[in-house]
C-alpha atoms as a PDB file:
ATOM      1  CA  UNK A   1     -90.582 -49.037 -32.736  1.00  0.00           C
ATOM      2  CA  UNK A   2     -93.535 -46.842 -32.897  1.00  0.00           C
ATOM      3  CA  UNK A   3     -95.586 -49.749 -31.474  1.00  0.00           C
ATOM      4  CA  UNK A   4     -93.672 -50.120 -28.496  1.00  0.00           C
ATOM      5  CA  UNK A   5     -93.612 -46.681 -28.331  1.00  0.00           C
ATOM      6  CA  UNK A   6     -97.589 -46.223 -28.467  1.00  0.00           C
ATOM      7  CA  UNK A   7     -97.552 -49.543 -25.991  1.00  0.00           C
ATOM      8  CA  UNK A   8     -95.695 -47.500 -23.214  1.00  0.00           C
ATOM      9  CA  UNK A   9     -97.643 -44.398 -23.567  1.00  0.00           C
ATOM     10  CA  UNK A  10    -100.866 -46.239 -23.119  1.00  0.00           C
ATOM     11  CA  UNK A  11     -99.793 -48.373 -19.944  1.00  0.00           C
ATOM     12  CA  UNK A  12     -98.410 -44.879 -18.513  1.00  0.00           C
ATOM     13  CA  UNK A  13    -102.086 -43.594 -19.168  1.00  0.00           C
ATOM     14  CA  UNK A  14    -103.550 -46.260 -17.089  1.00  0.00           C
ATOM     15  CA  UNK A  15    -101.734 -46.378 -14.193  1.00  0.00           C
ATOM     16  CA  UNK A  16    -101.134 -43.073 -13.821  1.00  0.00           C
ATOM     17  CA  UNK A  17    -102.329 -40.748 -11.424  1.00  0.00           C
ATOM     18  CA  UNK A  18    -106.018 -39.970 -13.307  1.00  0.00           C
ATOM     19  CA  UNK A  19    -107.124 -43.031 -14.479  1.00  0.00           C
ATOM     20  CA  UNK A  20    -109.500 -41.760 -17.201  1.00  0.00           C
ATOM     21  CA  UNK A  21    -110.661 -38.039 -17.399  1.00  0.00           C
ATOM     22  CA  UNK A  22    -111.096 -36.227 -14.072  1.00  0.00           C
ATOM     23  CA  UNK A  23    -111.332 -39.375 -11.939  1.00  0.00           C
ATOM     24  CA  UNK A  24    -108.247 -39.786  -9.565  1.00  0.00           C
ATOM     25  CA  UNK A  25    -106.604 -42.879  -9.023  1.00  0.00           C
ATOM     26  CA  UNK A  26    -107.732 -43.992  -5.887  1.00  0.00           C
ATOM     27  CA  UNK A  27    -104.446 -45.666  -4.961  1.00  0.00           C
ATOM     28  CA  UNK A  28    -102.408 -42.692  -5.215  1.00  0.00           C
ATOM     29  CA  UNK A  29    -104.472 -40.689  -2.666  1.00  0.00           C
ATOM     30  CA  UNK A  30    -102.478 -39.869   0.219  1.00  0.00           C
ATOM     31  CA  UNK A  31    -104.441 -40.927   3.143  1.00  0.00           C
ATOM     32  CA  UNK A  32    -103.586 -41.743   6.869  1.00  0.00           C
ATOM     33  CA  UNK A  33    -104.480 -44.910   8.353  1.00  0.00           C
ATOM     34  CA  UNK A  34    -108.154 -44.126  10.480  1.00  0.00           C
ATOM     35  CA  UNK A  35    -107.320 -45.069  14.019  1.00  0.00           C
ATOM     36  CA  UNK A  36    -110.439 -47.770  14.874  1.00  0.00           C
ATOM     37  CA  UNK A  37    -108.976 -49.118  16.946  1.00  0.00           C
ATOM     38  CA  UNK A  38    -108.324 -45.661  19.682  1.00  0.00           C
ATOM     39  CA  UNK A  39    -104.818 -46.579  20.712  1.00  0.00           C
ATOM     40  CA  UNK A  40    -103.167 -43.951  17.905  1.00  0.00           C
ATOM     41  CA  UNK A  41    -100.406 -46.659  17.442  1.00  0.00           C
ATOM     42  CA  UNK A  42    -100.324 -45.877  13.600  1.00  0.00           C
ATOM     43  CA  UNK A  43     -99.333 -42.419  13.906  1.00  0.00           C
ATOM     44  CA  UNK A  44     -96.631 -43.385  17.195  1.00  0.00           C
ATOM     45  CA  UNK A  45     -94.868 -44.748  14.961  1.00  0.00           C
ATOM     46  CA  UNK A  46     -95.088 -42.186  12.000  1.00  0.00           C
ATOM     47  CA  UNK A  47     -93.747 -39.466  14.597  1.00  0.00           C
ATOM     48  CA  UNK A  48     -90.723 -41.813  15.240  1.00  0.00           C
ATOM     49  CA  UNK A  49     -89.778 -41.964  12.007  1.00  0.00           C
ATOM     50  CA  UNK A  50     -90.312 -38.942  12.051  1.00  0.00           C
ATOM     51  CA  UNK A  51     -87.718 -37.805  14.658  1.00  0.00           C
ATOM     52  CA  UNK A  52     -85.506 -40.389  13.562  1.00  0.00           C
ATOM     53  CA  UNK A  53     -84.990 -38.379  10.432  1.00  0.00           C
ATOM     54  CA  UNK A  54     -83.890 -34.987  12.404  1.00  0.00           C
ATOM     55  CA  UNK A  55     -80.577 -37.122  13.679  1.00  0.00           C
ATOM     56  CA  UNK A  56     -80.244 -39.752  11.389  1.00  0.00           C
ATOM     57  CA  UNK A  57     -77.813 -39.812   8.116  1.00  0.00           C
ATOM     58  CA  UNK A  58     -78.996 -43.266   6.158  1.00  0.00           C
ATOM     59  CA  UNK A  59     -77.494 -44.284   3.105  1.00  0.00           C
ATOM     60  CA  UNK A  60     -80.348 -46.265   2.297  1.00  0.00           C
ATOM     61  CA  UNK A  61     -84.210 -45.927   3.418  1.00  0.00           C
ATOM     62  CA  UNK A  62     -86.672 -48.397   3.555  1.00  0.00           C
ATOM     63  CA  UNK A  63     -90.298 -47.700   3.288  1.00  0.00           C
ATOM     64  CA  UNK A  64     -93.310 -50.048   3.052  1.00  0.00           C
ATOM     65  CA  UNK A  65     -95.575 -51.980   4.830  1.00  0.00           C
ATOM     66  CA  UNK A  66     -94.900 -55.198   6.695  1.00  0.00           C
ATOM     67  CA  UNK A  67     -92.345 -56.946   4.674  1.00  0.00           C
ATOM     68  CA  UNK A  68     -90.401 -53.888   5.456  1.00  0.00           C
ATOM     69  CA  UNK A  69     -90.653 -53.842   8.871  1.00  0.00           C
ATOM     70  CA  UNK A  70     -90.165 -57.486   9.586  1.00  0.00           C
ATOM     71  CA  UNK A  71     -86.917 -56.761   8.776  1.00  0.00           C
ATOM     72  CA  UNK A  72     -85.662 -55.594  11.678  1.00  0.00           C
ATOM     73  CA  UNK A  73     -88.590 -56.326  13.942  1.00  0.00           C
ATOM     74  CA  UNK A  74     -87.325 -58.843  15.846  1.00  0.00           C
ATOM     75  CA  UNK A  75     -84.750 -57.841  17.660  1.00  0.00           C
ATOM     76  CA  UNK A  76     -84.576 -61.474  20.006  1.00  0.00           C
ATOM     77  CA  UNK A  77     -80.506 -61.624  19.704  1.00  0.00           C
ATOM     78  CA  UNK A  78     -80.275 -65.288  21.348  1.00  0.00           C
ATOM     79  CA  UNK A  79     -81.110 -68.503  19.433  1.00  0.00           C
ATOM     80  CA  UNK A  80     -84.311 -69.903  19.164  1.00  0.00           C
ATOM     81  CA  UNK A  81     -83.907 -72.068  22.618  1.00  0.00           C
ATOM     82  CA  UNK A  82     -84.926 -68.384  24.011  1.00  0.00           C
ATOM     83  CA  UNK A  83     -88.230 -68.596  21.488  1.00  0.00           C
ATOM     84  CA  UNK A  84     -89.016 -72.060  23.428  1.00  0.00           C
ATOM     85  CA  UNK A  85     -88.613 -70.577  26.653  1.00  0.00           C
ATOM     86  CA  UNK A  86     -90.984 -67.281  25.504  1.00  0.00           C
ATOM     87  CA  UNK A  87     -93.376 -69.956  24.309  1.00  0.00           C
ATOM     88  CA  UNK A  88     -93.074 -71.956  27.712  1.00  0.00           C
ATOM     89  CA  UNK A  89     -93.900 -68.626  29.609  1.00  0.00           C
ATOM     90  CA  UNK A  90     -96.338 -68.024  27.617  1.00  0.00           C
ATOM     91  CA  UNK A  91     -98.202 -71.553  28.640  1.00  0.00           C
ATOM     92  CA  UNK A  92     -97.702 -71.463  32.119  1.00  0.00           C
ATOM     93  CA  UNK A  93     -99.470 -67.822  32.030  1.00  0.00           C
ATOM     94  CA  UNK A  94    -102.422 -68.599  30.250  1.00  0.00           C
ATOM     95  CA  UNK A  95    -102.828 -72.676  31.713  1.00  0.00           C
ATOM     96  CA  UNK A  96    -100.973 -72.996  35.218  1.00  0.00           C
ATOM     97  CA  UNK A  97    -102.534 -76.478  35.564  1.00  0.00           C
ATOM     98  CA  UNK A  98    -101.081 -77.731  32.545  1.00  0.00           C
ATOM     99  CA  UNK A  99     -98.607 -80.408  32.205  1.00  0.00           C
ATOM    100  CA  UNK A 100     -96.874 -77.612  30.548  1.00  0.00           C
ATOM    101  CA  UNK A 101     -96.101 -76.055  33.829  1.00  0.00           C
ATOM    102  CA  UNK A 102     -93.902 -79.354  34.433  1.00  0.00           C
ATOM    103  CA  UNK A 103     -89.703 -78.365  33.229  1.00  0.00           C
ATOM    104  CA  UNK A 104     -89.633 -81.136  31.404  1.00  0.00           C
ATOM    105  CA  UNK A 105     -92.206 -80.153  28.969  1.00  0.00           C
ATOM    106  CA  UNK A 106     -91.744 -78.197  26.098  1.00  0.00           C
ATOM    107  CA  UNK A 107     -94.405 -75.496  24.585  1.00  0.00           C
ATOM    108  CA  UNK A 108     -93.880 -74.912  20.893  1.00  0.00           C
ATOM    109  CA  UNK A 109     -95.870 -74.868  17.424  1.00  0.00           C
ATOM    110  CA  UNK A 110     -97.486 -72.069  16.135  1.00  0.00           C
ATOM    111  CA  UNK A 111    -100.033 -69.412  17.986  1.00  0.00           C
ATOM    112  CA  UNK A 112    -101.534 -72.107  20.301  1.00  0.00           C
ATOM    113  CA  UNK A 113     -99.562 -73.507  23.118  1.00  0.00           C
ATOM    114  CA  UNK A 114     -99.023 -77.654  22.170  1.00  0.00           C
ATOM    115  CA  UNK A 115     -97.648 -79.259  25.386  1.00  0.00           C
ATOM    116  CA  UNK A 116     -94.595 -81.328  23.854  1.00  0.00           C
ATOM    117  CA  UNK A 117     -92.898 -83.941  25.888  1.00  0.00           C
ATOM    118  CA  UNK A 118     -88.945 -82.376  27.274  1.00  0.00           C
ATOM    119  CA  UNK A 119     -86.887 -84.611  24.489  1.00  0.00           C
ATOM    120  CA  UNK A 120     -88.895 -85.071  21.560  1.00  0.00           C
ATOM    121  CA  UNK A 121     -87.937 -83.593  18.620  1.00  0.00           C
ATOM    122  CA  UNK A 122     -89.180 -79.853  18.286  1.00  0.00           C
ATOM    123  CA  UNK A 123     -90.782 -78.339  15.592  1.00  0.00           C
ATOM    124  CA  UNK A 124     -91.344 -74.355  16.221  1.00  0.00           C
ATOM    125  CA  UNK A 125     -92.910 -72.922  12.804  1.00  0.00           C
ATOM    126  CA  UNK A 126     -94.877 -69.784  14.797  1.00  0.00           C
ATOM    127  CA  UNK A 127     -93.088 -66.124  13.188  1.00  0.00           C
ATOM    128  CA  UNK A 128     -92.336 -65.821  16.775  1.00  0.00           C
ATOM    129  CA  UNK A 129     -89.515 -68.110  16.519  1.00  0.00           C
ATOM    130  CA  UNK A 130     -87.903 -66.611  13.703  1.00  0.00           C
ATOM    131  CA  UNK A 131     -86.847 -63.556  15.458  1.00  0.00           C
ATOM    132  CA  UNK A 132     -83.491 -64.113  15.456  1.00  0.00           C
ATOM    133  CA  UNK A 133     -82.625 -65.180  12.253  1.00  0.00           C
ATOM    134  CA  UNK A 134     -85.055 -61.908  10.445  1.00  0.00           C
ATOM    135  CA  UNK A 135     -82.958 -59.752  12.920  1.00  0.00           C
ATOM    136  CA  UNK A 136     -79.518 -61.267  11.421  1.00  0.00           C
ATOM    137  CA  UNK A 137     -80.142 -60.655   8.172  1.00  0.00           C
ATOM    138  CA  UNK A 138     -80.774 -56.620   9.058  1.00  0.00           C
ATOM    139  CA  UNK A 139     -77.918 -56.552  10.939  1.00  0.00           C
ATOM    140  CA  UNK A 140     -75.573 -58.484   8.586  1.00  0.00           C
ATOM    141  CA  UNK A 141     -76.299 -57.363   4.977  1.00  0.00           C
ATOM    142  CA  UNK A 142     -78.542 -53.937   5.400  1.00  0.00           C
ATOM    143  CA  UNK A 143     -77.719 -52.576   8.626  1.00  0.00           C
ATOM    144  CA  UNK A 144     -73.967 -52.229   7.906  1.00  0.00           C
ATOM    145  CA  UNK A 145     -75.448 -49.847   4.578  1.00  0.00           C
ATOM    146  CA  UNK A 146     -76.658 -47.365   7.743  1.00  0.00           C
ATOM    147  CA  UNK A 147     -80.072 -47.823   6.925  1.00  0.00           C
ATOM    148  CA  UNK A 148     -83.576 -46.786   7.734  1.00  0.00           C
ATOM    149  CA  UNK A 149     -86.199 -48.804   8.613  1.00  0.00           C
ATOM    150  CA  UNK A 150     -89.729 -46.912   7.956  1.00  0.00           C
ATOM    151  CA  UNK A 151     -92.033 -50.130   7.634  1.00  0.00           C
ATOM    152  CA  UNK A 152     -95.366 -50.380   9.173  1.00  0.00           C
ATOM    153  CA  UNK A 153     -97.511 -53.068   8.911  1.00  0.00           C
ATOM    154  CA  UNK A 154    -100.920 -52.933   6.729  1.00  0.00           C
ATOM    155  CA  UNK A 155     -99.565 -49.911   5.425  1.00  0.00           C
ATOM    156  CA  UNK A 156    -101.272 -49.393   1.919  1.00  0.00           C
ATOM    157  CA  UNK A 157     -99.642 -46.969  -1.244  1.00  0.00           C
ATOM    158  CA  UNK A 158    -102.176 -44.230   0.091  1.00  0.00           C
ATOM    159  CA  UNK A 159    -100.787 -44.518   3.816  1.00  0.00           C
ATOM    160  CA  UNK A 160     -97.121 -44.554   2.610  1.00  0.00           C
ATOM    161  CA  UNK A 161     -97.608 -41.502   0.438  1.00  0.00           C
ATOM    162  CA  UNK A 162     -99.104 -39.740   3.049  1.00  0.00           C
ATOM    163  CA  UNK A 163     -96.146 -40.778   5.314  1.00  0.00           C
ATOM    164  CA  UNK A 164     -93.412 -39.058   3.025  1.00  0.00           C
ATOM    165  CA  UNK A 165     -95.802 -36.101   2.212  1.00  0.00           C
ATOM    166  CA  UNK A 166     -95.765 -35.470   6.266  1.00  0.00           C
ATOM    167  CA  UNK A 167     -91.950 -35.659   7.688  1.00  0.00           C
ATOM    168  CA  UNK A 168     -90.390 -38.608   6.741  1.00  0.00           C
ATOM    169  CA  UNK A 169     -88.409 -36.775   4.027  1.00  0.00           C
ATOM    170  CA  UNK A 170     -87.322 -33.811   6.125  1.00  0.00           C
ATOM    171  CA  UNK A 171     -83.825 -33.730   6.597  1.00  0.00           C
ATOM    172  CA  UNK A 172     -82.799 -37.121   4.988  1.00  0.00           C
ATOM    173  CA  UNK A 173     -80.520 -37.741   1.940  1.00  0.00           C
ATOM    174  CA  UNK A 174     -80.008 -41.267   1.231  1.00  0.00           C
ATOM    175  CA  UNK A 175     -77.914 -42.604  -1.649  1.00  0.00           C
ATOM    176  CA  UNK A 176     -81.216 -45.136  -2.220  1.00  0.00           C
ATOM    177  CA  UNK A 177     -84.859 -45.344  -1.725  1.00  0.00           C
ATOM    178  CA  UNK A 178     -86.138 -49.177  -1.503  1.00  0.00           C
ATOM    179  CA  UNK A 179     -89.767 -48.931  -1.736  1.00  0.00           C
ATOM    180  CA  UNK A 180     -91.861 -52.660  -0.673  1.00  0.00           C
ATOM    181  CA  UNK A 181     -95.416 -52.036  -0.735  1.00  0.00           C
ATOM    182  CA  UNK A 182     -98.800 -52.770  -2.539  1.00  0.00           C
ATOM    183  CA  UNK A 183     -99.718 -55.608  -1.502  1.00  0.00           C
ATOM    184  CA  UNK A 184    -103.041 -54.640   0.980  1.00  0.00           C
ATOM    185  CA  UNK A 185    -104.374 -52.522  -1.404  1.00  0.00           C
ATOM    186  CA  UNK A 186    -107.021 -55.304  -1.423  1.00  0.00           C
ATOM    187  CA  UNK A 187    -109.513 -52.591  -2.470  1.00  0.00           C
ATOM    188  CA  UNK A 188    -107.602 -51.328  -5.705  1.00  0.00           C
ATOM    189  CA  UNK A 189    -107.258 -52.974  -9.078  1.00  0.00           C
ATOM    190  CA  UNK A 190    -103.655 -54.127 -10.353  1.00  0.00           C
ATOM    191  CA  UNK A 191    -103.530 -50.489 -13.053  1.00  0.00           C
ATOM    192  CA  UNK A 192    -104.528 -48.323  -9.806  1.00  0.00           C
ATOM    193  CA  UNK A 193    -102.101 -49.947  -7.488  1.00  0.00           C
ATOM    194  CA  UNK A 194     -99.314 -49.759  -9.746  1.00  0.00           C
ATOM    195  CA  UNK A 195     -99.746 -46.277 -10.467  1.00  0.00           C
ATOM    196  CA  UNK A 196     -99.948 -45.775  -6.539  1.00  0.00           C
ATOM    197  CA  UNK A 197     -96.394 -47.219  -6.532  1.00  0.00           C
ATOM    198  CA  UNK A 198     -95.543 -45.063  -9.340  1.00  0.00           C
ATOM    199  CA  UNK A 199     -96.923 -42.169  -7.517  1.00  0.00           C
ATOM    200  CA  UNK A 200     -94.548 -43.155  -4.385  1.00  0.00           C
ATOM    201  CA  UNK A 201     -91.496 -43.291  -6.723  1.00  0.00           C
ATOM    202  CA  UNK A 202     -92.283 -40.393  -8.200  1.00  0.00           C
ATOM    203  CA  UNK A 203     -92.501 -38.115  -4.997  1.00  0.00           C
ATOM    204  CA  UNK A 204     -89.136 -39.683  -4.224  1.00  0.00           C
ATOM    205  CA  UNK A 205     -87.556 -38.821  -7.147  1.00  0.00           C
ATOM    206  CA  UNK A 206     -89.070 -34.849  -6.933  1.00  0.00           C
ATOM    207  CA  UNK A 207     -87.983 -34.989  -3.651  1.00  0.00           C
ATOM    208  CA  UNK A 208     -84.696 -36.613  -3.308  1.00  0.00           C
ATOM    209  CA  UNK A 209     -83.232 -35.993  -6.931  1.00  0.00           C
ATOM    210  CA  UNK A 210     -80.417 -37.758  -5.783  1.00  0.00           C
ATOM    211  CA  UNK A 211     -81.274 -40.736  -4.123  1.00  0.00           C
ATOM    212  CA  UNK A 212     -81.794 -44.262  -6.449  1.00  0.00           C
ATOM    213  CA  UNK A 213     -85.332 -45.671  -6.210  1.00  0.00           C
ATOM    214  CA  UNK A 214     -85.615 -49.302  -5.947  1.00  0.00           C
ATOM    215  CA  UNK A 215     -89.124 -50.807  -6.447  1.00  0.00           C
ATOM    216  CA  UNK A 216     -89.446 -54.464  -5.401  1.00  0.00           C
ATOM    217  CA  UNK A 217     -91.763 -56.706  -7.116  1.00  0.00           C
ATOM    218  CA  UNK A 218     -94.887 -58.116  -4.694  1.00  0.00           C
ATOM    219  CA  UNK A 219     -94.775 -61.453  -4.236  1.00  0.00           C
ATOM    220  CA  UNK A 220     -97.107 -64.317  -4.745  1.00  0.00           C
ATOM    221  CA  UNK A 221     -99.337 -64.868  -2.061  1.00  0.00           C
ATOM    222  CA  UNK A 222    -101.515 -68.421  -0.664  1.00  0.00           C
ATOM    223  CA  UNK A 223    -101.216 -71.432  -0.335  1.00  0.00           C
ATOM    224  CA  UNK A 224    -102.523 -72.077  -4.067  1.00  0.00           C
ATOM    225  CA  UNK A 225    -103.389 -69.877  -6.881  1.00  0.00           C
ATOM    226  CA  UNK A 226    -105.770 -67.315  -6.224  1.00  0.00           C
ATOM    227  CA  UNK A 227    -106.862 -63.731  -7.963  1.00  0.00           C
ATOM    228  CA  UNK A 228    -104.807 -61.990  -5.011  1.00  0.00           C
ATOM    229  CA  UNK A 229    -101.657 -63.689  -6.981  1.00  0.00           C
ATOM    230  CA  UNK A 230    -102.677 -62.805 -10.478  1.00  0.00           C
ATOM    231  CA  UNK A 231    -103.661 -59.409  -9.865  1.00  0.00           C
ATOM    232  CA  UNK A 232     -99.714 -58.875  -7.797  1.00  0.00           C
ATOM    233  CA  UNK A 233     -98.169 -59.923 -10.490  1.00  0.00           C
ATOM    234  CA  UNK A 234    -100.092 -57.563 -13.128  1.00  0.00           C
ATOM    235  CA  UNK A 235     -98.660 -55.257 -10.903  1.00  0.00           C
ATOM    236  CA  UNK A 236     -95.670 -56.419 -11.102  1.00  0.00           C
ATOM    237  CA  UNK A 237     -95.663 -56.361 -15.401  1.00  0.00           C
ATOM    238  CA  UNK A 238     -96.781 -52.833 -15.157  1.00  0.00           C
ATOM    239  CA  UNK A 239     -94.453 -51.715 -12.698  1.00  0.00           C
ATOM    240  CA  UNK A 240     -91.549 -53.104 -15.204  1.00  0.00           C
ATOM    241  CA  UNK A 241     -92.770 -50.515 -18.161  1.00  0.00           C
ATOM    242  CA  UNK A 242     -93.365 -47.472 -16.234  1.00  0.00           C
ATOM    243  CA  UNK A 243     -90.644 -47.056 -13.783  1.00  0.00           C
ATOM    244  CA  UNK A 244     -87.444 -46.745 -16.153  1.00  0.00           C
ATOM    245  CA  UNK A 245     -89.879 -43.456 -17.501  1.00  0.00           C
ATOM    246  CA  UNK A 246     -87.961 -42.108 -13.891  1.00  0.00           C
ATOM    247  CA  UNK A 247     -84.785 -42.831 -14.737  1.00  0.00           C
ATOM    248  CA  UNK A 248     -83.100 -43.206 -11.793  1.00  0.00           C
ATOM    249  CA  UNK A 249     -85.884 -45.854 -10.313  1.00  0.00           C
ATOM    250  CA  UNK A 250     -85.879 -49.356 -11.180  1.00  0.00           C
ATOM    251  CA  UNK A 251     -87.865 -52.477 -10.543  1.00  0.00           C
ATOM    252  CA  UNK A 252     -86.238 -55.598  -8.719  1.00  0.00           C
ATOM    253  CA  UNK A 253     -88.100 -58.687  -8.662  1.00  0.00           C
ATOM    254  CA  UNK A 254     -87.264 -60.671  -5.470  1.00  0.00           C
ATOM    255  CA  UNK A 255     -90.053 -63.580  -5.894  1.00  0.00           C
ATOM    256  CA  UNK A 256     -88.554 -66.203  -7.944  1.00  0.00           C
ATOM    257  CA  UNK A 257     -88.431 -69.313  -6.026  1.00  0.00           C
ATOM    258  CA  UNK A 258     -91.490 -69.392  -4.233  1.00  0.00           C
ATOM    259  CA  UNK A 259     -93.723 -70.834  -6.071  1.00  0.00           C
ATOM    260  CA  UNK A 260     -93.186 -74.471  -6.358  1.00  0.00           C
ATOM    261  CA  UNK A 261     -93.964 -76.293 -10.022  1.00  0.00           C
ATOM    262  CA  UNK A 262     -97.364 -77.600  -8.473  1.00  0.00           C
ATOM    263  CA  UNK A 263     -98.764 -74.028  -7.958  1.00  0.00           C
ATOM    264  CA  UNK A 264     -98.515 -74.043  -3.871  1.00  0.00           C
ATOM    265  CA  UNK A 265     -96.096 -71.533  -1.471  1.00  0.00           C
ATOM    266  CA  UNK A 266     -94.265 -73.517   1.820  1.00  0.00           C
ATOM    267  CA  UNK A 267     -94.293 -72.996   5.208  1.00  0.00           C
ATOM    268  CA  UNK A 268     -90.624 -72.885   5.297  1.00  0.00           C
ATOM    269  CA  UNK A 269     -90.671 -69.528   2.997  1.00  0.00           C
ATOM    270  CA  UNK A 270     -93.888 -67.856   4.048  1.00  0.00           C
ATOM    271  CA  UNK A 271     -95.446 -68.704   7.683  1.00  0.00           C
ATOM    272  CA  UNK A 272     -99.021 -67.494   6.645  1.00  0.00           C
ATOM    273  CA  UNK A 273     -98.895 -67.650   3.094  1.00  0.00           C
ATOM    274  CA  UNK A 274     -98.253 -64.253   3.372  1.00  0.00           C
ATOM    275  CA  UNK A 275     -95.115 -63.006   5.269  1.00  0.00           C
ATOM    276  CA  UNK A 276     -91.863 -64.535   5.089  1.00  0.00           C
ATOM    277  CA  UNK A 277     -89.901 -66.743   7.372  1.00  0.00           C
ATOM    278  CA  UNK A 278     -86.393 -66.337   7.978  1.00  0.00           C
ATOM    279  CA  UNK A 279     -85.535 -68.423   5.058  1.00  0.00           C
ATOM    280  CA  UNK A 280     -87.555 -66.581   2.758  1.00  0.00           C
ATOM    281  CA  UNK A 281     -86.056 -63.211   4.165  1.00  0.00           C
ATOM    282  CA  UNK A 282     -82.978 -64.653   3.120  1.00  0.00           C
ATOM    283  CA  UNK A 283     -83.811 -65.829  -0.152  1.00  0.00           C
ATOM    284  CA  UNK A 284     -84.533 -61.894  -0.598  1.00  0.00           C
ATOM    285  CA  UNK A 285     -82.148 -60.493   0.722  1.00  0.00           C
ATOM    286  CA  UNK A 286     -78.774 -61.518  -1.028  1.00  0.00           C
ATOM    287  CA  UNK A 287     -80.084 -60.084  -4.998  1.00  0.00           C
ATOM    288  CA  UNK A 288     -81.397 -56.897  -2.532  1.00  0.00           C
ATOM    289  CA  UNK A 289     -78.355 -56.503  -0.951  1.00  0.00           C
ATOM    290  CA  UNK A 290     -76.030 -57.112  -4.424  1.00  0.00           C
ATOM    291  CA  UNK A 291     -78.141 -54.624  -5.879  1.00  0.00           C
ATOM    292  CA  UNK A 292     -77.664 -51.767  -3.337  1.00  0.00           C
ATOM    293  CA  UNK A 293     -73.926 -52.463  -2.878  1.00  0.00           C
ATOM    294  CA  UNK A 294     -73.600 -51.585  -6.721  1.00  0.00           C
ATOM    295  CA  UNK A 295     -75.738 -48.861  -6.297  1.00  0.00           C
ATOM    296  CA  UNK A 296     -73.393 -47.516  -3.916  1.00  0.00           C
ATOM    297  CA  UNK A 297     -70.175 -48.821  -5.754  1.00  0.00           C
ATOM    298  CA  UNK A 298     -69.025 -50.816  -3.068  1.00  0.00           C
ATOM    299  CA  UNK A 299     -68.318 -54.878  -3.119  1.00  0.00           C
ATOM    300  CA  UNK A 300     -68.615 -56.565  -0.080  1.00  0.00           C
ATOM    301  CA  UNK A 301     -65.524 -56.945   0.796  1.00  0.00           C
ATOM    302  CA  UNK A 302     -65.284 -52.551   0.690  1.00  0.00           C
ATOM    303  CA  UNK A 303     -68.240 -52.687   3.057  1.00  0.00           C
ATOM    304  CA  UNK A 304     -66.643 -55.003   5.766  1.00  0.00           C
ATOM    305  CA  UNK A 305     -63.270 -53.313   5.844  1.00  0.00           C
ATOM    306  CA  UNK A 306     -64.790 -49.939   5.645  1.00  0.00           C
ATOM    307  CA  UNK A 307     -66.841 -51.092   8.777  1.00  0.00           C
ATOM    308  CA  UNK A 308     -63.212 -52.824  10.489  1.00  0.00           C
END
């Protein structure tokens, strides 16, 4: 007992905010993303979040980076014949003399245009063409929850805890917090950006002493194993130890599955290696949304009636 005791005490020294003496953790900085690029889009979309908040009365709030937002990014409502027509538009722009420009070719397959002929059989593996299926899964299992998307992409722990420390608290109460980030803190080591996740769930809990915290796990990453992997899921281990110190934050791991028995990650679940497909969305989404409907004591079958 006293072991596990001391064990827990020293992993909360680690990842915690100082990592040894006076030296803060570097990942639990709050820091706004540096607009190199001059177009401000960054902060656009920090303002609408944080207006959304002043009319807004979510149940449950996502924040994160990416794998938050592509949630509900794609917003394409039709099926994926509209993707094929995007992608055909797209070719006729860019190469007017190609055979593409012909109906009766097809353009699909990833980020370059691939003239296919009209009845062949398509393959369309480009994110673009998974709009519709990322969008139903918002709409069916998290949307219904009146929920709050604040996801941006490349978002880092720093740039998410400066996020909450600047308006996208204010006049929100939501019954649960789900919290997806860590990931591009490519810069950190696995103790620092753990205790920048702690940090997050820890300004969530001072500041909405109500609201559930849900941490979920990062996932593997690559094609093949890789440090990026090993060091996400020594975040992951340290993540399970410190959060239940919160008590009303927990850690759900969503990544089981993945990872095939030879080591590698498919196509079919993440498009880059990186982001998930629709499949992979989905493959997250039903222990996410079983989860949150017990937070908020309702089955299923509550929810949809409630909603009829």
């Amino acid at each position: 007992m006293d072991i596990a005791i001391t064990l827990c005490v020293n992993v909360y020294c680690v990842v915690s905010d100082r990592m040894s003496g006076d030296e803060m953790n570097p990942a639990a900085v709050a820091q706004a993303v540096v607009d190199v690029q001059g177009d401000d889009r960054w902060m656009s979309q920090h303002t609408r979040f944080v207006l959304e908040c002043k009319d807004a009365e979510p149940e449950v709030l996502f924040i994160g980076d990416s794998m938050v937002q592509l949630m509900q990014q794609y917003e394409v409502r039709e099926h994926g014949h509209l993707c094929v027509l995007l992608c055909l538009l797209c070719c006729w722009v860019r190469h007017p003399k190609s055979p593409a420009a012909d109906p009766r070719t097809i353009v699909t397959r990833g980020r370059e245009c691939t003239d296919v002929p009209y009845k062949r059989a398509i393959s369309v593996d480009h994110a673009s063409c998974q709009f519709n299926l990322h969008f139903k899964v918002w709409r069916e299992l998290f949307s219904p929850l009146h929920a709050l998307n604040f996801g941006i992409g490349g978002d880092t722990t720093c740039n998410v805890l400066w996020r909450l420390q600047n308006g996208e608290l204010d006049n929100i109460w939501p019954k649960v917090a789900v919290v997806w980030v860590g990931t591009n803190n490519y810069e950190h080591s696995a103790e620092q950006v753990a205790g920048g996740i702690f940090a997050i769930a820890q300004l969530l809990t001072s500041r909405l002493p109500k609201t559930k915290v849900v941490v979920l796990g990062l996932l593997a990453r690559g094609e093949r194993p890789n440090p990026l992997r090993e060091k996400n899921a020594a975040v992951n281990g340290l993540l399970r130890s410190l959060l239940p110190q919160l008590g009303q934050a927990q850690f759900l791991d969503v990544g089981e599955g993945f990872v095939h028995s030879d080591g590698t990650i498919s196509t079919r679940d993440m498009f880059d290696f990186l982001h998930l497909t629709s499949a992979g969305y989905r493959a997250i989404a039903k222990p996410l949304s079983d989860l949150l409907l017990q937070i908020l004591e309702e089955t299923p079958e509550e929810r949809r009636a409630s909603l009829v």
